[in-house]
Protein backbone atom coordinates (compact mmCIF):
# COMPACT_ATOMS: atom_id res chain seq x y z
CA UNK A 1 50.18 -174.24 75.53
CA UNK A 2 50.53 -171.87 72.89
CA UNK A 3 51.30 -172.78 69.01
CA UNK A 4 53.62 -172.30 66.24
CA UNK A 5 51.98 -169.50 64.80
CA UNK A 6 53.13 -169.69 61.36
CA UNK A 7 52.17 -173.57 61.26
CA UNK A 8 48.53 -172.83 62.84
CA UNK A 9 47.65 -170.42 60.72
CA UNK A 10 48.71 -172.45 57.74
CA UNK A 11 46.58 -174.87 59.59
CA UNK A 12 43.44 -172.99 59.80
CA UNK A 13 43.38 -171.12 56.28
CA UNK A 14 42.61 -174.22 54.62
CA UNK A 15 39.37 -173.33 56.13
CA UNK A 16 37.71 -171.31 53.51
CA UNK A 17 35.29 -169.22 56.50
CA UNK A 18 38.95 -168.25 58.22
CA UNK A 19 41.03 -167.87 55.04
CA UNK A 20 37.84 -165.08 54.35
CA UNK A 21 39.34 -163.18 57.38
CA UNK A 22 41.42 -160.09 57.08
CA UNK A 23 44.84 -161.32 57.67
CA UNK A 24 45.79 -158.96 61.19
CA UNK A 25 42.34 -160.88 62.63
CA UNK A 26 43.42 -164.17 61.57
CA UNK A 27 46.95 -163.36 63.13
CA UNK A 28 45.26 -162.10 66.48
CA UNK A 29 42.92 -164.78 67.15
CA UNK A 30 46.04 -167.67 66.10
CA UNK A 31 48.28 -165.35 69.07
CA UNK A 32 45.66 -165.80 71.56
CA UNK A 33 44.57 -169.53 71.07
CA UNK A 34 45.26 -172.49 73.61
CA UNK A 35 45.72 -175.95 71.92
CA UNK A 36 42.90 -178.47 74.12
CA UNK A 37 43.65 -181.83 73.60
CA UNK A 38 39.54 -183.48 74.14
CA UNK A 39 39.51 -187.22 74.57
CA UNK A 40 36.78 -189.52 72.31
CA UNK A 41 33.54 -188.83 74.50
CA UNK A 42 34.71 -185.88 76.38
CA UNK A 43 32.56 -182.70 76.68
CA UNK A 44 33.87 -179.63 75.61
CA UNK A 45 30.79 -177.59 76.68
CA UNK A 46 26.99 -177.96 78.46
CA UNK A 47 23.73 -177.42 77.47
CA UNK A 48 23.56 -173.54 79.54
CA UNK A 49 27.06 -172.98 79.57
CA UNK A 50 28.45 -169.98 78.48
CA UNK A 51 31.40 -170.04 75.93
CA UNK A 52 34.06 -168.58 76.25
CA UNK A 53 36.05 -169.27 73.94
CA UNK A 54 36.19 -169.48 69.54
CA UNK A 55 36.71 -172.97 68.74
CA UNK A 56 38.36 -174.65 66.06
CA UNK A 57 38.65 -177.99 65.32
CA UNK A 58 42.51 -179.08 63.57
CA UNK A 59 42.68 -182.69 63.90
CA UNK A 60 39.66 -185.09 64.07
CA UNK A 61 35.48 -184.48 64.22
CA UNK A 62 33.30 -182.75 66.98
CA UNK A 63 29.84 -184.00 67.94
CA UNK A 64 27.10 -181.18 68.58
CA UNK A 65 24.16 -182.70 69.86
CA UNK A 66 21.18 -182.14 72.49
CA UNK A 67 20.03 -184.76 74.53
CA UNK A 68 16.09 -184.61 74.55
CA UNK A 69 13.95 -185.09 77.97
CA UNK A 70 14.14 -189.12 76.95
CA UNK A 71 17.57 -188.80 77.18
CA UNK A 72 18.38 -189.43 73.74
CA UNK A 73 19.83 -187.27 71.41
């Protein structure tokens, strides 16, 4: 699903590391985004996977952790 354009990149410039962007790169990467809906507890991506992606976060927190060989993080 693709966004509003003008509403995500209102969205994202609030973010002072995006609003730094020159405005034709901010515009690109907002026309080539996908909105992922992730659920509380679901894995975005793997310890060893490769990314594929930029990320952004809109709405809500994202956990980065590394679980040790004790299994903890």
């Amino acid at each position: 699903m693709t966004h509003g354009m003008p509403a995500l990149l209102e969205a994202l410039t609030v973010n002072a590391w995006f609003a730094a962007l020159p405005q034709d790169l901010r515009v690109r990467m907002v026309a080539g985004s996908i909105r992922l809906h992730l659920q509380s507890g679901e894995t975005l991506l793997r310890r060893g996977g490769t990314p594929d992606a930029w990320y952004g976060v809109l709405r809500g927190v994202v956990r980065v952790s590394i679980l040790g060989k004790d299994g903890r993080s």
